[in-house]
Structure formats: structure tokens, C-alpha cells
Protein backbone atom coordinates (compact mmCIF):
# COMPACT_ATOMS: atom_id res chain seq x y z
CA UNK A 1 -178.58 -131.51 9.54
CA UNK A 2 -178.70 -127.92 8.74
CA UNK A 3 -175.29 -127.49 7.38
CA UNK A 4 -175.83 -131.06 4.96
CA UNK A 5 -178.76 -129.45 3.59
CA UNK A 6 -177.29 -125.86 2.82
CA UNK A 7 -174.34 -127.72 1.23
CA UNK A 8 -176.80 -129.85 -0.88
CA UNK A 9 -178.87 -126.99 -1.72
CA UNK A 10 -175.37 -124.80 -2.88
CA UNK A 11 -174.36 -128.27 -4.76
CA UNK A 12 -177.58 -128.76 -6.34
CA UNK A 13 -177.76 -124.70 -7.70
CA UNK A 14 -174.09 -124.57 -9.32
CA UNK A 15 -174.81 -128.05 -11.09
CA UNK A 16 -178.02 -126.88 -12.46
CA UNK A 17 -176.28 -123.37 -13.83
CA UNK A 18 -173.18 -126.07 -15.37
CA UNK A 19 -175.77 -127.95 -16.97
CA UNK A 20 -177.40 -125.00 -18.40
CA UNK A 21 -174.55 -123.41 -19.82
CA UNK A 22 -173.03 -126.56 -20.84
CA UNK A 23 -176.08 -128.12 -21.99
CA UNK A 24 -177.84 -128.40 -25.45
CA UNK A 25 -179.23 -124.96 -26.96
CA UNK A 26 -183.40 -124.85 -26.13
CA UNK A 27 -183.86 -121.39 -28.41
CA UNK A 28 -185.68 -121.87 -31.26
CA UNK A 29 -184.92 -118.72 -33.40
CA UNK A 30 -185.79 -118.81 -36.82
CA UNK A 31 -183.21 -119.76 -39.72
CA UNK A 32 -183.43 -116.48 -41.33
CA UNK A 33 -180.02 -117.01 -43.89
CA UNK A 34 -178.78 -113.72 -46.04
CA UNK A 35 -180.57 -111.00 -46.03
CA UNK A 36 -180.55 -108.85 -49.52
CA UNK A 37 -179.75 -105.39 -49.22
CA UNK A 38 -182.40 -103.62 -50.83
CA UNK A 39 -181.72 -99.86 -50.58
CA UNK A 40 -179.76 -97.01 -52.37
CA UNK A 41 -176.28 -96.73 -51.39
CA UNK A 42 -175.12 -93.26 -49.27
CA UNK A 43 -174.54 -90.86 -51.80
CA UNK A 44 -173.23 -87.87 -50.00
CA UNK A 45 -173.84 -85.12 -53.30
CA UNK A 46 -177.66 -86.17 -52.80
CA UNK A 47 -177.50 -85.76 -48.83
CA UNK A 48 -180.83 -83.95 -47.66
CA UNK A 49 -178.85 -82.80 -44.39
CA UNK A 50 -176.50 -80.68 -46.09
């Protein structure tokens, strides 16, 4: 009985990861679209490092 219940217990753990990676998405990130770009482009002349 030992053996039939390690087997269903291995059985019952890799279907559980297939349906999780095979399954339907349960994130819920937030749609964010296109993000403008809002700063000054790299200039190197006006480069504070130099």
C-alpha cells in the first residue's frame, strides 16, 4: 500500500505543476499601454561628468 500511495502522491504533484503551467494566467497586472517618454535626450556636449 505504501508504494500505490507514493506513486499517487508523485502522479498527483507533476499533474498539478502541468496544470499550472498549462493552465489559464491568474496575474492580474495592470494594463499600463505606452508609456511617453518625458525627458531630455543624452546630449553628450552638456554631460555634467565630463
Amino acid at each position: 500500500m505504501a508504494i500505490a500511495k507514493i506513486i499517487a502522491n508523485i502522479t498527483q504533484y507533476i499533474s498539478e505543476a502541468a496544470m499550472r503551467i498549462f493552465g489559464p494566467t491568474d496575474d492580474a497586472y495592470p494594463a499600463t499601454g505606452i508609456q511617453p517618454f518625458t525627458g531630455e535626450p543624452y546630449d553628450k556636449r552638456k554631460d555634467d561628468n565630463s
